[in-house]
Protein backbone atom coordinates (compact mmCIF):
# COMPACT_ATOMS: atom_id res chain seq x y z
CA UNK A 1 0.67 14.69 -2.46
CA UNK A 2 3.82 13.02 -2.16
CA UNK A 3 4.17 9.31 -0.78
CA UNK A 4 6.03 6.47 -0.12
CA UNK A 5 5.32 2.97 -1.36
CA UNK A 6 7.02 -0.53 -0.08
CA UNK A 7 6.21 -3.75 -0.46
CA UNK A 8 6.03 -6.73 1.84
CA UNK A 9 8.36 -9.11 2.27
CA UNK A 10 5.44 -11.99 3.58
CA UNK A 11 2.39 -11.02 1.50
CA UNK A 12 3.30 -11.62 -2.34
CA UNK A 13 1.46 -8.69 -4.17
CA UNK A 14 0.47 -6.47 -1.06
CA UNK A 15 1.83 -2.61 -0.99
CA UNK A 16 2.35 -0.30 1.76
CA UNK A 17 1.21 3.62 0.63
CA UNK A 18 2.93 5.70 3.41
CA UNK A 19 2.46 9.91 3.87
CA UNK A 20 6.11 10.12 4.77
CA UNK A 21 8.48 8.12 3.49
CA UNK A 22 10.05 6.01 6.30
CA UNK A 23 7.43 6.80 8.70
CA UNK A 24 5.57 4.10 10.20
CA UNK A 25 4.50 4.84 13.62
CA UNK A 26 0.45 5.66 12.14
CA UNK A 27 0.75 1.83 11.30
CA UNK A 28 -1.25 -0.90 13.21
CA UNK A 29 1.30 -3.31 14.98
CA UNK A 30 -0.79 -6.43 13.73
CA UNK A 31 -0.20 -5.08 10.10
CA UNK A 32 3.28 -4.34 9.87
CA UNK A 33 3.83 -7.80 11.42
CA UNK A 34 1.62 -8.98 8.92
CA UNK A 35 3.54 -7.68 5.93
CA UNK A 36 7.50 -8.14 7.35
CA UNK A 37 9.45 -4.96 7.50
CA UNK A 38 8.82 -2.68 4.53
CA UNK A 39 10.71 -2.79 1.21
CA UNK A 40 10.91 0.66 -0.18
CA UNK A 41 9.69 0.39 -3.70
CA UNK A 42 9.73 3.86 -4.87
CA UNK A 43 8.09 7.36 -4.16
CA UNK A 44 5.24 8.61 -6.22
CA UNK A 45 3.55 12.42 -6.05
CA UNK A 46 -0.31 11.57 -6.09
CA UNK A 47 -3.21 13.86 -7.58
CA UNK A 48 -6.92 13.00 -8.53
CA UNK A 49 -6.06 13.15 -11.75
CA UNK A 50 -3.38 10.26 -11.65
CA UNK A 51 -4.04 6.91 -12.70
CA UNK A 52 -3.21 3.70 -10.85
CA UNK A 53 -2.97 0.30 -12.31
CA UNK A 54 -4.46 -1.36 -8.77
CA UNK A 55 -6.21 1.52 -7.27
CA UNK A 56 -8.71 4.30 -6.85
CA UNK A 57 -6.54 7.48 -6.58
CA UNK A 58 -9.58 9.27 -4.70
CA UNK A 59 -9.55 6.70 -2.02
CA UNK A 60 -5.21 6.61 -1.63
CA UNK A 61 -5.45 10.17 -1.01
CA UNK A 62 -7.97 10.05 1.21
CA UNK A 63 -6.51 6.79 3.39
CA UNK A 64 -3.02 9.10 3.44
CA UNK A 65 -4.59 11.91 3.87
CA UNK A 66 -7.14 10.71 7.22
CA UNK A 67 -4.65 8.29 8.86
CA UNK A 68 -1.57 8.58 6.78
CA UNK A 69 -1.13 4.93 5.09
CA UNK A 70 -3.02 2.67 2.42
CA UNK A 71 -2.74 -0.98 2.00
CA UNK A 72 -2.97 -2.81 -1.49
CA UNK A 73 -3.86 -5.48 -1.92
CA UNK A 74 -4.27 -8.67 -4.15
CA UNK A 75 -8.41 -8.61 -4.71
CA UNK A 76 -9.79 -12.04 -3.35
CA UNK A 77 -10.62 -13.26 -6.46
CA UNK A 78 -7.15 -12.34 -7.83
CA UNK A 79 -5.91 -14.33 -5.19
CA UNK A 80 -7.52 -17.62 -5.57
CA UNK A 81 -7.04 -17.83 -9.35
CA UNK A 82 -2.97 -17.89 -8.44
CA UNK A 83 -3.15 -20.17 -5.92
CA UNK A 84 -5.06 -23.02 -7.46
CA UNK A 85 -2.98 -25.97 -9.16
């Protein structure tokens, strides 16, 4: 399966998986003003077999497939350990 993947411009280390590139309209309002408008990051063909650094394959494909997006992003623990001083 081929998708589409941006990044936000307000959430530092959140991604965007989209079923067609460009295609936003499956997208909650209160997310995509949540994340800023989209930076396309690159396009990516998808199979179980495929290995992501951040993510479970099985469970992109599935998010694309059922309502046509998947969000990444940071894990909470991820997140504190960058923000403290």
């Amino acid at each position: 399966m081929q998708c589409a993947i941006y990044k936000s411009r307000k959430k530092q280390d959140t991604y965007l998986y989209v079923a067609t590139k460009d295609d936003f309209s499956n997208i909650p309002d209160a997310l995509l003003r949540l994340l800023g408008e989209p930076i396309h990051v690159m396009d990516l063909e998808l199979h179980p077999e495929r290995r992501l650094a951040q993510e479970d394959v099985t469970e992109v494909l599935r998010n694309l497939q059922e309502r046509g997006w998947h969000l990444q992003a940071p894990r909470q623990d991820e997140w504190l350990t960058t923000t403290r001083h």
